[in-house]
C-alpha atoms as a PDB file:
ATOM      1  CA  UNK A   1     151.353 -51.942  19.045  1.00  0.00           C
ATOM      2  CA  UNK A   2     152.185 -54.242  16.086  1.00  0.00           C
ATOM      3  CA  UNK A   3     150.381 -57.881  16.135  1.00  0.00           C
ATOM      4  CA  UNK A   4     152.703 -60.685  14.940  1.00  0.00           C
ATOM      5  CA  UNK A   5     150.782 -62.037  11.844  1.00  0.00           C
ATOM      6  CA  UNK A   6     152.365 -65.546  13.033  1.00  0.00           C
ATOM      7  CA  UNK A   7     150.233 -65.467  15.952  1.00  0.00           C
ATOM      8  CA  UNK A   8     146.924 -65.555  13.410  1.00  0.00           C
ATOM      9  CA  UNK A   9     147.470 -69.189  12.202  1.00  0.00           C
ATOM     10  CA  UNK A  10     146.615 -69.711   7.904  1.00  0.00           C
ATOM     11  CA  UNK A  11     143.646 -71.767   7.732  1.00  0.00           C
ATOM     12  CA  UNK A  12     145.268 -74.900   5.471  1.00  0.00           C
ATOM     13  CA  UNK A  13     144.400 -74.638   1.880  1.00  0.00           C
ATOM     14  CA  UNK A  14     142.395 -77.821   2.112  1.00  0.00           C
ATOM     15  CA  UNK A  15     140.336 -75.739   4.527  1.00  0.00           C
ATOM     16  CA  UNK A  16     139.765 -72.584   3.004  1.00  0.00           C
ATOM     17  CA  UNK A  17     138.511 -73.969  -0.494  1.00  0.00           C
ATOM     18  CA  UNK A  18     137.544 -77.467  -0.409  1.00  0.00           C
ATOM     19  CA  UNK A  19     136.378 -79.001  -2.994  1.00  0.00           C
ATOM     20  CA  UNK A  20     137.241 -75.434  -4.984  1.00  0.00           C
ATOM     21  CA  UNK A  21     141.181 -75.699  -4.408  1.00  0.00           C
ATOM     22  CA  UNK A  22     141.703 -74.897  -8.150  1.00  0.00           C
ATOM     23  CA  UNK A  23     139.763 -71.592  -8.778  1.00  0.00           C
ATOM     24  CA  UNK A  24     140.277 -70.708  -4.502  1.00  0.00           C
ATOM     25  CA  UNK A  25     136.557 -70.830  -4.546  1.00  0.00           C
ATOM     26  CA  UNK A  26     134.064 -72.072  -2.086  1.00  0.00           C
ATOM     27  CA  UNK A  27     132.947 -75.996  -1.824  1.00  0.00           C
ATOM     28  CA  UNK A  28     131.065 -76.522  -5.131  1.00  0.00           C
ATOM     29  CA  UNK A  29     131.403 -80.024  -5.618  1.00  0.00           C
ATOM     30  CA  UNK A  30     127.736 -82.366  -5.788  1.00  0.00           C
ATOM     31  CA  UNK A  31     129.691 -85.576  -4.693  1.00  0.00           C
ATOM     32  CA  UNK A  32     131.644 -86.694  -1.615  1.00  0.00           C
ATOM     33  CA  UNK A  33     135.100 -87.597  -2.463  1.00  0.00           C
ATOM     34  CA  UNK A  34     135.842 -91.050  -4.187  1.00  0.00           C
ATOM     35  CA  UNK A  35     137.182 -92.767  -1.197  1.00  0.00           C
ATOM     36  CA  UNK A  36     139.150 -95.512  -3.792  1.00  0.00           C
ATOM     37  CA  UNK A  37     140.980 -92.420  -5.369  1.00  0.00           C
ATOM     38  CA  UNK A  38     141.829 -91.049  -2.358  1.00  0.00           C
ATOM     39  CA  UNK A  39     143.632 -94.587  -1.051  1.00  0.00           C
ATOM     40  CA  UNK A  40     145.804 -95.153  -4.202  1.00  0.00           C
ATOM     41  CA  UNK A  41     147.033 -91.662  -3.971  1.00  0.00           C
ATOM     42  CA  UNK A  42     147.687 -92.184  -0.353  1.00  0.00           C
ATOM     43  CA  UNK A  43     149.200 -95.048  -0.674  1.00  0.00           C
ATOM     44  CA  UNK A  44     151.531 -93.326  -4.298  1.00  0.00           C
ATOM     45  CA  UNK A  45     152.766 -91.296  -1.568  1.00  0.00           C
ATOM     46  CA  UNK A  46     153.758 -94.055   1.031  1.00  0.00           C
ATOM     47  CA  UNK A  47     155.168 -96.050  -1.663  1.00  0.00           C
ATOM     48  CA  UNK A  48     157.717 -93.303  -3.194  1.00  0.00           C
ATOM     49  CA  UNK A  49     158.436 -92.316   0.155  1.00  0.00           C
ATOM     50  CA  UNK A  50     159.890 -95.773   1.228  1.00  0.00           C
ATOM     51  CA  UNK A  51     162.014 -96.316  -1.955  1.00  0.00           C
ATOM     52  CA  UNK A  52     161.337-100.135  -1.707  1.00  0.00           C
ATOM     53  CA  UNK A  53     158.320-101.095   0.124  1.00  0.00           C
ATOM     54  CA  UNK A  54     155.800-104.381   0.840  1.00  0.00           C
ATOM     55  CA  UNK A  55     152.478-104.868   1.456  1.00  0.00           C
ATOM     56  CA  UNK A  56     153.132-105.480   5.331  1.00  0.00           C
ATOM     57  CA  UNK A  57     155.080-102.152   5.237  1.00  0.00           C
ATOM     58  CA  UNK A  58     152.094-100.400   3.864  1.00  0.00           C
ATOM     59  CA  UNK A  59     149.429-102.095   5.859  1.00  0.00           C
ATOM     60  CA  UNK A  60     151.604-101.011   8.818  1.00  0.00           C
ATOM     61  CA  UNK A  61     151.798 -97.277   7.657  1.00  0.00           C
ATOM     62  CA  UNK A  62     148.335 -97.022   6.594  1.00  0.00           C
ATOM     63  CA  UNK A  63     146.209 -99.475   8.570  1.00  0.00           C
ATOM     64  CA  UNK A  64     144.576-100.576   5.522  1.00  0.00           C
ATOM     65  CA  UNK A  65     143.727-103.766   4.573  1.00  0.00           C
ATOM     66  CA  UNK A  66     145.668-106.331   3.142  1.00  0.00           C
ATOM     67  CA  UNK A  67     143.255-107.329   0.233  1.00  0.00           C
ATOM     68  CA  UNK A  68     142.545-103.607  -0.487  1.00  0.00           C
ATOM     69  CA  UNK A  69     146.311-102.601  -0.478  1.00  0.00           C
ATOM     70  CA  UNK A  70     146.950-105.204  -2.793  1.00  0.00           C
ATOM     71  CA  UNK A  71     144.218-104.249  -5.400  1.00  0.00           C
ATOM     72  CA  UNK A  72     145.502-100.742  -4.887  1.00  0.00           C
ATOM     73  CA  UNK A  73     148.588-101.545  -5.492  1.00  0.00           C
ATOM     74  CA  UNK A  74     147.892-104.067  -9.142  1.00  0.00           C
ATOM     75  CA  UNK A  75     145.996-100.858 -10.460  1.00  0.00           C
ATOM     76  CA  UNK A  76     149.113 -98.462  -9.947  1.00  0.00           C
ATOM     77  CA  UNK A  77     150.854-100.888 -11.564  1.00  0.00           C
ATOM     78  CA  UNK A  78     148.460-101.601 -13.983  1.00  0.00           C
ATOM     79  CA  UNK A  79     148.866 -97.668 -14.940  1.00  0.00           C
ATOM     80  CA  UNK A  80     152.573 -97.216 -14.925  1.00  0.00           C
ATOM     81  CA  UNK A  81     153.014 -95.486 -11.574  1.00  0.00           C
ATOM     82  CA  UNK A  82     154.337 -98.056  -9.343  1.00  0.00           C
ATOM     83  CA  UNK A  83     156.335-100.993 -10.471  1.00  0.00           C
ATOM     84  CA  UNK A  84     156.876-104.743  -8.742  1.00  0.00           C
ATOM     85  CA  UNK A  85     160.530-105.836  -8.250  1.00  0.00           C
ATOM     86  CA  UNK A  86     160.570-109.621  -7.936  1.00  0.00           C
ATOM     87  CA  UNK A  87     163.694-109.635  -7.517  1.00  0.00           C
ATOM     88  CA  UNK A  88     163.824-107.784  -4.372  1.00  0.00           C
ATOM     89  CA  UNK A  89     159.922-108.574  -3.324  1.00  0.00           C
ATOM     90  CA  UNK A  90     158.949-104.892  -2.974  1.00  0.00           C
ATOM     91  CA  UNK A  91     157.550-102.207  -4.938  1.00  0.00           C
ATOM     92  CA  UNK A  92     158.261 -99.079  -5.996  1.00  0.00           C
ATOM     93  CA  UNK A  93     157.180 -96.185  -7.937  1.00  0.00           C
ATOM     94  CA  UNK A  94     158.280 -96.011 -11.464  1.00  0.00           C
ATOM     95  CA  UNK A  95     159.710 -92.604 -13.320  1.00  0.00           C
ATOM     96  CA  UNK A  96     155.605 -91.654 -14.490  1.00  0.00           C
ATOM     97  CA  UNK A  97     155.404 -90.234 -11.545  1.00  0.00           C
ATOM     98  CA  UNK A  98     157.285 -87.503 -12.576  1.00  0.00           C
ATOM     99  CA  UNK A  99     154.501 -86.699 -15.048  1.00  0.00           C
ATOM    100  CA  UNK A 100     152.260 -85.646 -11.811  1.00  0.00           C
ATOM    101  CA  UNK A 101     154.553 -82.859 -10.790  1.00  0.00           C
ATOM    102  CA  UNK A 102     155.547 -81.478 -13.675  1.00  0.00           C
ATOM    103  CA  UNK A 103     153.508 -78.240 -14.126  1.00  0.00           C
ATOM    104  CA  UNK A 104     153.607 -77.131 -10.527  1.00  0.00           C
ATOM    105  CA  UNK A 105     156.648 -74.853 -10.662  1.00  0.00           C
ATOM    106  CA  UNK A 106     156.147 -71.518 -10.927  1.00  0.00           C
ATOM    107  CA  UNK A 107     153.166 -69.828 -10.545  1.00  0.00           C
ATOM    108  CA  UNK A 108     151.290 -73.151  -9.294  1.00  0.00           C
ATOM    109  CA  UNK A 109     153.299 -73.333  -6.296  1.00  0.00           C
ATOM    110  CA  UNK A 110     153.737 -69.471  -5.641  1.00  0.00           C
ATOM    111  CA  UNK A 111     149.370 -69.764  -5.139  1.00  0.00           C
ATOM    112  CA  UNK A 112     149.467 -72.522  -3.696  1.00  0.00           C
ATOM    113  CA  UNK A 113     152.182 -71.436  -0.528  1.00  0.00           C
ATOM    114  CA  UNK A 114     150.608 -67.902  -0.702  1.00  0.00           C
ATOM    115  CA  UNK A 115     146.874 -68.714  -0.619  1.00  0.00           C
ATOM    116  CA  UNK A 116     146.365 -69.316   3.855  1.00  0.00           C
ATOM    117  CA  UNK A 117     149.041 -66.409   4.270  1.00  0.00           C
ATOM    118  CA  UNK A 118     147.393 -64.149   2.334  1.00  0.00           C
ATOM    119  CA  UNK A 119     143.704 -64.954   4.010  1.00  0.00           C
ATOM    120  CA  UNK A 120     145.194 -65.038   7.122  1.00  0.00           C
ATOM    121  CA  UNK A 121     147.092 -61.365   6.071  1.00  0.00           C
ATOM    122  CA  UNK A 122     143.529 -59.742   5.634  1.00  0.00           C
ATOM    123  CA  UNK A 123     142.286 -61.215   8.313  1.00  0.00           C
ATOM    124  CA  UNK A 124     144.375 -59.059  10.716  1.00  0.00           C
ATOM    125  CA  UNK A 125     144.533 -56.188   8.685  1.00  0.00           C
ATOM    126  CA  UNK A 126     141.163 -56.015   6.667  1.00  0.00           C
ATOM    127  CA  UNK A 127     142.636 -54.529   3.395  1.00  0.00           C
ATOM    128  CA  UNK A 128     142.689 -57.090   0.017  1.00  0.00           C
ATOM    129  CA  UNK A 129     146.406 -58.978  -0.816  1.00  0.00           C
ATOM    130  CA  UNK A 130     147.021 -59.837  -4.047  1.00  0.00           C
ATOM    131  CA  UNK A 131     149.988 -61.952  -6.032  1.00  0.00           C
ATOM    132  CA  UNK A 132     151.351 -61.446  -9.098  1.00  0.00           C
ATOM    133  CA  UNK A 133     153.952 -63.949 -11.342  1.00  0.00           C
ATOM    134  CA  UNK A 134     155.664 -62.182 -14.042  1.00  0.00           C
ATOM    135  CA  UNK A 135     153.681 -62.547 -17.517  1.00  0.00           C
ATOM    136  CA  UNK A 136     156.056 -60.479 -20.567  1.00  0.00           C
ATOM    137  CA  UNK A 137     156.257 -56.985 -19.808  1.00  0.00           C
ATOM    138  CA  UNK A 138     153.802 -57.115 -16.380  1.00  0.00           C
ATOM    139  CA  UNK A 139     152.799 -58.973 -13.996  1.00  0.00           C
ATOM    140  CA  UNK A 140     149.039 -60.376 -13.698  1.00  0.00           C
ATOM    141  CA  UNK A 141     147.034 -61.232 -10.255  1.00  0.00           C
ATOM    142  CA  UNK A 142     146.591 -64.942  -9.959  1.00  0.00           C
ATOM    143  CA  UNK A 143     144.920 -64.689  -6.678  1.00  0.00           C
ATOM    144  CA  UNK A 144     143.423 -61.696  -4.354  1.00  0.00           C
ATOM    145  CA  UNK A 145     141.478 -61.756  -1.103  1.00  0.00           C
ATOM    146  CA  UNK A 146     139.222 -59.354  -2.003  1.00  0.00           C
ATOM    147  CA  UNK A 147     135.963 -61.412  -1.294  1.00  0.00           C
ATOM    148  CA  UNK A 148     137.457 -61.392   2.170  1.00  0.00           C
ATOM    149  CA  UNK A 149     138.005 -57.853   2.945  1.00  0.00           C
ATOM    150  CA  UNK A 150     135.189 -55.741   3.896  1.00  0.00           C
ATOM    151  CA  UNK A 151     136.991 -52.052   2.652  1.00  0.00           C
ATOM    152  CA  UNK A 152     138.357 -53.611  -0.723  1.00  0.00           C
ATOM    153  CA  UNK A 153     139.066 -50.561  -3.087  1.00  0.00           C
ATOM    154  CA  UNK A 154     138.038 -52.799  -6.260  1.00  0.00           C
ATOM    155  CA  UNK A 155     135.826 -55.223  -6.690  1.00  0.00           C
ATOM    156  CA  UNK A 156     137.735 -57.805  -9.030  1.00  0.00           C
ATOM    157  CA  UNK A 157     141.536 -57.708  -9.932  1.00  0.00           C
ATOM    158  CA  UNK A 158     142.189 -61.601 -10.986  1.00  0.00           C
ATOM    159  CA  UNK A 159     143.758 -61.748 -14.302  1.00  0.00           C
ATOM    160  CA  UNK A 160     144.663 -57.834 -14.163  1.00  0.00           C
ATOM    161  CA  UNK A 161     148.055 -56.916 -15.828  1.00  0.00           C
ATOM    162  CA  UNK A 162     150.441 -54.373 -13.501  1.00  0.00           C
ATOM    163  CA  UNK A 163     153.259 -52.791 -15.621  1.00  0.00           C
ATOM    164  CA  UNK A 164     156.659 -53.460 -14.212  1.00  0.00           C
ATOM    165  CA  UNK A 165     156.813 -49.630 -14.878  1.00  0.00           C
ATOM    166  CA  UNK A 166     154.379 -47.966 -12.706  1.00  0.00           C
ATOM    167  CA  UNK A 167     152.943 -50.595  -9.980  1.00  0.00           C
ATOM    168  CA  UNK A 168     153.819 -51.759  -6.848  1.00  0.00           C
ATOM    169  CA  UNK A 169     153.675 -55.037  -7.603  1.00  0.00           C
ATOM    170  CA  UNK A 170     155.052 -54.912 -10.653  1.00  0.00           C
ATOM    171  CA  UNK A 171     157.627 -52.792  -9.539  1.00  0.00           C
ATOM    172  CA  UNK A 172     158.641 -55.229  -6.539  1.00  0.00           C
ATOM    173  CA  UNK A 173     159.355 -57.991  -9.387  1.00  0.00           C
ATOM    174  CA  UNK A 174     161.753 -55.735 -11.150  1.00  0.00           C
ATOM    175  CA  UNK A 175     163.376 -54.209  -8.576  1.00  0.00           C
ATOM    176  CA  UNK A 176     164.881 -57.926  -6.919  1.00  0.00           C
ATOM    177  CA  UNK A 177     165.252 -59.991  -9.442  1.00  0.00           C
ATOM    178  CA  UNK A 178     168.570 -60.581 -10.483  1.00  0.00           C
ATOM    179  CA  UNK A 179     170.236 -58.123 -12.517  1.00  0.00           C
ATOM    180  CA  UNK A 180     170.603 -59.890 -16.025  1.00  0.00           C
ATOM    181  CA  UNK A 181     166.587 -61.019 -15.977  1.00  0.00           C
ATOM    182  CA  UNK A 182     166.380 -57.023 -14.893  1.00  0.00           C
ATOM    183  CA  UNK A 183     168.497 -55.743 -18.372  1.00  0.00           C
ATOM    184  CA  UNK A 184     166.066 -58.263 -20.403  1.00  0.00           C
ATOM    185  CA  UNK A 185     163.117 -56.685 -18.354  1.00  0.00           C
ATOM    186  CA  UNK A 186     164.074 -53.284 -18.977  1.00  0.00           C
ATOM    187  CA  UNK A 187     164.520 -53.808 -22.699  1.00  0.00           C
ATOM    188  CA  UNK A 188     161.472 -55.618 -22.931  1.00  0.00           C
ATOM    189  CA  UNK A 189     159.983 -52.327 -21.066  1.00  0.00           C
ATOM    190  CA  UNK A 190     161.542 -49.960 -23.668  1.00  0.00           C
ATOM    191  CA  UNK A 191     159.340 -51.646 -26.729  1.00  0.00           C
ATOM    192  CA  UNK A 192     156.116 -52.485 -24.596  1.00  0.00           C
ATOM    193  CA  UNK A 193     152.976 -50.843 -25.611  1.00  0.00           C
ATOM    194  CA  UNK A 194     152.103 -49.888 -22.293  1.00  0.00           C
ATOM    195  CA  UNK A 195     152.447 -46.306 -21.416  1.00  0.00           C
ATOM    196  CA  UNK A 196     153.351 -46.978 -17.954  1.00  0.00           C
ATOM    197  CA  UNK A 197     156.381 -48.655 -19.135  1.00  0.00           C
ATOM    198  CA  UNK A 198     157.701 -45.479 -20.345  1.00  0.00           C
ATOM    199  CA  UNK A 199     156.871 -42.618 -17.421  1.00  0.00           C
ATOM    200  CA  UNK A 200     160.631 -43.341 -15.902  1.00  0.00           C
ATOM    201  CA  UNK A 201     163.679 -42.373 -17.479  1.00  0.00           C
ATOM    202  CA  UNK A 202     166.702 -44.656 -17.149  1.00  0.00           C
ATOM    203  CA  UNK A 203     168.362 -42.746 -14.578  1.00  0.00           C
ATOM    204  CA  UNK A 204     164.508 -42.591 -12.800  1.00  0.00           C
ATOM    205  CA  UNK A 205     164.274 -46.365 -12.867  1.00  0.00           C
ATOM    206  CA  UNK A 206     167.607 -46.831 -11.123  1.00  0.00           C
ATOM    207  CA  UNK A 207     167.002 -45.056  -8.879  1.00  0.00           C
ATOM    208  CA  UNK A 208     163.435 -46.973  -8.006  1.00  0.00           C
ATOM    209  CA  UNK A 209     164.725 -49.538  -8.010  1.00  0.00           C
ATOM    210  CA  UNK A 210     167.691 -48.713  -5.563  1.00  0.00           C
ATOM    211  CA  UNK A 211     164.938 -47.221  -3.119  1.00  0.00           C
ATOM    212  CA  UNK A 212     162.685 -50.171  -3.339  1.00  0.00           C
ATOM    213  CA  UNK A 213     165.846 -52.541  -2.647  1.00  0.00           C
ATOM    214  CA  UNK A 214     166.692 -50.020   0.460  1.00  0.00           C
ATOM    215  CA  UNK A 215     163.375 -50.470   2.070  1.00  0.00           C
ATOM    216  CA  UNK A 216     162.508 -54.077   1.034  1.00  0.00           C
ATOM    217  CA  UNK A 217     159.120 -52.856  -0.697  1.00  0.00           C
ATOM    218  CA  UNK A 218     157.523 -51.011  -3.519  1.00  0.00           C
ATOM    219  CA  UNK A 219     154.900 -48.623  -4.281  1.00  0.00           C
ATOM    220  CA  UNK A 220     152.428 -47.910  -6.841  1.00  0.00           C
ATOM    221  CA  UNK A 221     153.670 -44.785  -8.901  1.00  0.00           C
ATOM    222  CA  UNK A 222     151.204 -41.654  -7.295  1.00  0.00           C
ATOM    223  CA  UNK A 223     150.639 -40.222 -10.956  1.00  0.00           C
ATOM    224  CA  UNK A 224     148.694 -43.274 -12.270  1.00  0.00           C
ATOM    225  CA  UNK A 225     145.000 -44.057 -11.688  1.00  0.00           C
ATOM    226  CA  UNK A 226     143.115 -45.239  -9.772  1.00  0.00           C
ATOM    227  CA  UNK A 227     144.918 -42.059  -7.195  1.00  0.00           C
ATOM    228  CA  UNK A 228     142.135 -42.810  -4.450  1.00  0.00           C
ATOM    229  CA  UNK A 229     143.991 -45.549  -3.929  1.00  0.00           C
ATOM    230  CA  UNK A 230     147.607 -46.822  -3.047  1.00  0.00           C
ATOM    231  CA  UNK A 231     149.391 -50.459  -3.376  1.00  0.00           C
ATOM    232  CA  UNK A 232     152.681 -51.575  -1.461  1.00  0.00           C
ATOM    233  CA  UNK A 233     154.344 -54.469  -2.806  1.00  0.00           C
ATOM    234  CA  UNK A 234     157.213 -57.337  -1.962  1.00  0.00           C
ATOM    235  CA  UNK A 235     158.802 -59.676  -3.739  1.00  0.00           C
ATOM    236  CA  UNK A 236     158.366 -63.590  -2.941  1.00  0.00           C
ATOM    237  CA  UNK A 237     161.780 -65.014  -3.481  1.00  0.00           C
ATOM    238  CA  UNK A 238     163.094 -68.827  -3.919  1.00  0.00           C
ATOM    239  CA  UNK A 239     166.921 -68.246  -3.571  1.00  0.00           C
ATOM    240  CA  UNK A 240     167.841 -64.941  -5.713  1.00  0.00           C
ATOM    241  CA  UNK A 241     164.502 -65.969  -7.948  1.00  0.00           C
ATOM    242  CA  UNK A 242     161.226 -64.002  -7.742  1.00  0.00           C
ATOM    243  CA  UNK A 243     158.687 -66.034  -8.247  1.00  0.00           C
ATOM    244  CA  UNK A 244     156.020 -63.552  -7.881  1.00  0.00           C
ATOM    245  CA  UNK A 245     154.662 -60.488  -6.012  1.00  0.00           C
ATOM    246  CA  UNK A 246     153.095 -59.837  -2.727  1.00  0.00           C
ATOM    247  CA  UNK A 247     151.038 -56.749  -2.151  1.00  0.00           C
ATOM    248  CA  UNK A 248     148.485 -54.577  -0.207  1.00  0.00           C
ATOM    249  CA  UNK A 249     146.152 -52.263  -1.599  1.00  0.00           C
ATOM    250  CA  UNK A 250     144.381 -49.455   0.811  1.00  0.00           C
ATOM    251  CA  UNK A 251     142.348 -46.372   0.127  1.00  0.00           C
ATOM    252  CA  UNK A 252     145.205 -43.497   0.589  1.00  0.00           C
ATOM    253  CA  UNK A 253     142.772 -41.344   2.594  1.00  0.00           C
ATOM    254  CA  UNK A 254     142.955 -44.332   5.040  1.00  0.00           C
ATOM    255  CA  UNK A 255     146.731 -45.006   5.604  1.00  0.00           C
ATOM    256  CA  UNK A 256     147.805 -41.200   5.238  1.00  0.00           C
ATOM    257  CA  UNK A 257     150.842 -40.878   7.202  1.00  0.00           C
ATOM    258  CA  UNK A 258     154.315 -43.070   6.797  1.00  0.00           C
ATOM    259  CA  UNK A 259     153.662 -44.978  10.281  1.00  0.00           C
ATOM    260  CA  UNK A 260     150.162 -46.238   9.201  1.00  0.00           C
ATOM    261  CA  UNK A 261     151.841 -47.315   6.066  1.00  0.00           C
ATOM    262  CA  UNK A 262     154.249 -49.156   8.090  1.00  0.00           C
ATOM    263  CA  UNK A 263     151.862 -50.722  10.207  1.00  0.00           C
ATOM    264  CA  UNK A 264     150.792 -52.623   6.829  1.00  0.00           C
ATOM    265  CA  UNK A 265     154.243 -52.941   5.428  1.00  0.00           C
ATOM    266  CA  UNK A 266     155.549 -55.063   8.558  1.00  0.00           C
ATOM    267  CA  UNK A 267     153.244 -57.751   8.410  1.00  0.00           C
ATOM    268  CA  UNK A 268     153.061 -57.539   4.643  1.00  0.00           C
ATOM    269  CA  UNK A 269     157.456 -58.346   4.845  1.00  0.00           C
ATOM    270  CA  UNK A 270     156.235 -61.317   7.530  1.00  0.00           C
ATOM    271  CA  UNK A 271     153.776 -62.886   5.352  1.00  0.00           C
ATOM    272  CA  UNK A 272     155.859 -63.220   2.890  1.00  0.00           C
ATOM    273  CA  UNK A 273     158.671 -64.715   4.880  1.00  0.00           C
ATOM    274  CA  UNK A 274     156.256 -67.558   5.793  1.00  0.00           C
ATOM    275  CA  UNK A 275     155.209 -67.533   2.259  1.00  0.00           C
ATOM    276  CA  UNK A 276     159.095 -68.206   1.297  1.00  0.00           C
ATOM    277  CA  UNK A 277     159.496 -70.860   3.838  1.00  0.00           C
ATOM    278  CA  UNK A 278     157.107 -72.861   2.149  1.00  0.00           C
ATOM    279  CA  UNK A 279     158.511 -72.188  -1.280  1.00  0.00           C
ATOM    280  CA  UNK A 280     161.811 -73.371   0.115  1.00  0.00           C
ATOM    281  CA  UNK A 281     159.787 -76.508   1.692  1.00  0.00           C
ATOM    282  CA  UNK A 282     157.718 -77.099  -1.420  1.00  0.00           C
ATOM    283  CA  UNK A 283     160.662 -76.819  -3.642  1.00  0.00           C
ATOM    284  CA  UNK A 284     163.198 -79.108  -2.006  1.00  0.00           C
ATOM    285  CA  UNK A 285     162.090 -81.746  -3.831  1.00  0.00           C
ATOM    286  CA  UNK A 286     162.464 -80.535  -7.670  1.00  0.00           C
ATOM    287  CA  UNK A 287     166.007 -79.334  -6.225  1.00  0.00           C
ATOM    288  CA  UNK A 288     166.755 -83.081  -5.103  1.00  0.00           C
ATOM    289  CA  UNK A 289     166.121 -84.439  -8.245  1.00  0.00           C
ATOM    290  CA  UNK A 290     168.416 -82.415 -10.261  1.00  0.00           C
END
């Protein structure tokens, strides 16, 4: 019987790591949160929501005071964020903002949607995830549950570089991204210093790559090391974009028969739905601006 990984709900990101959001690490922080910080950002957001906005407006939205909103407001000004139209008695947020988002594209966000789907992923089924974005010739682990699973093959895998050639997750970037990032890829392959760039022949790497496509997933090549142990892999699309790699990794004595492999690979293909959603959610606004 197969267990809808929607009905395990992803602990938020704010919950899992706490004050350790950037390394995905436990609460390390000595101090409570600056309580002034967090109001000005609040209110950032209020303000470029509204467009135009007053104080009333934001003491309605917020339920802060009108004093505090006020100093709030003269030190986002005073820093370039927000700007005060006399003109049309409001305020609103100036183009700095900008500046705030602009390195989380990529492999920022990918972590960032993938981190509670992931937990929640090895939660249900107890073996490590792990995601990849693309990095030259491979792909390298930016995050992996691995402290969370209690039958982990490895003991460490963040900042490990998969070929493209030979590994699953690798292997799940190159097979569905689109075809003229694929020919640079492939070339990129052909002078790589990697041996596992180089086990396929052309006509064996099209023919990966049309399997992988059939069946949605890819799988670690069964003549590299470590062989005690297997990876299957899907991609973790924005549009016809990969923006990285979702994968599994099991012991093969463990998941020795095609249905136990599919009783990963179905909740492995719904993760990564939800993990697109929020991609598509996370990215609307970059796509609005342009």
């Amino acid at each position: 019987m197969r267990h809808s990984l929607l009905a395990i709900r992803p602990v938020p990101p704010y919950v899992l790591c706490h004050g350790g959001c950037g390394s995905g690490g436990p609460d390390l922080s000595s101090f409570p949160p600056v309580q002034s910080v967090v109001r000005a950002f609040n209110l950032l957001v209020e303000v470029n929501r509204a467009g135009l906005t007053t104080v009333g407006d934001l003491h309605r939205r917020t339920r802060l005071p009108k004093p505090t909103i006020v100093r709030l407001l003269e030190t986002l000004v005073a820093a370039g964020y927000v700007y005060r139209d006399e003109r049309l008695r409001g305020y609103q947020v100036t183009s700095q903002v900008a500046e705030l988002s602009s390195g989380f594209h990529g492999a920022p966000m990918v972590i960032e949607a993938a981190r509670p789907w992931a937990a929640a992923l090895t939660q249900q089924i107890k073996w490590p995830t792990a995601v990849c974005v693309l990095d030259h010739d491979a792909v390298v682990v930016r995050f992996s549950t691995i402290p969370d699973s209690p039958i982990s093959p490895f003991h460490a895998t963040i900042g490990y570089r998969l070929s493209l050639g030979a590994r699953a997750l690798g292997r799940a970037y190159l097979a569905f991204c689109p075809d003229a990032e694929r020919r640079i890829l492939i070339d990129l392959m052909k002078v790589s210093p990697d041996p596992e760039n180089h086990l396929l022949s052309e006509d064996e790497l099209e023919r990966l790559i049309a399997t992988a496509r059939r069946k949605g997933f890819a799988e670690r090549d069964l003549e590299v090391e470590p062989r005690s142990s297997a990876t299957v892999a899907v991609p973790l699309m924005l549009g016809e974009r990969v923006l990285g790699t979702f994968g599994i990794t099991y012991f093969r004595s463990a998941v020795a028969t095609p249905e136990a492999r599919a009783r990963l690979v179905f909740p492995l293909k719904e993760a990564a739905a939800a993990i697109e959603a929020e991609l598509r959610e996370k990215s609307a606004p970059f796509r609005q601006e342009k």
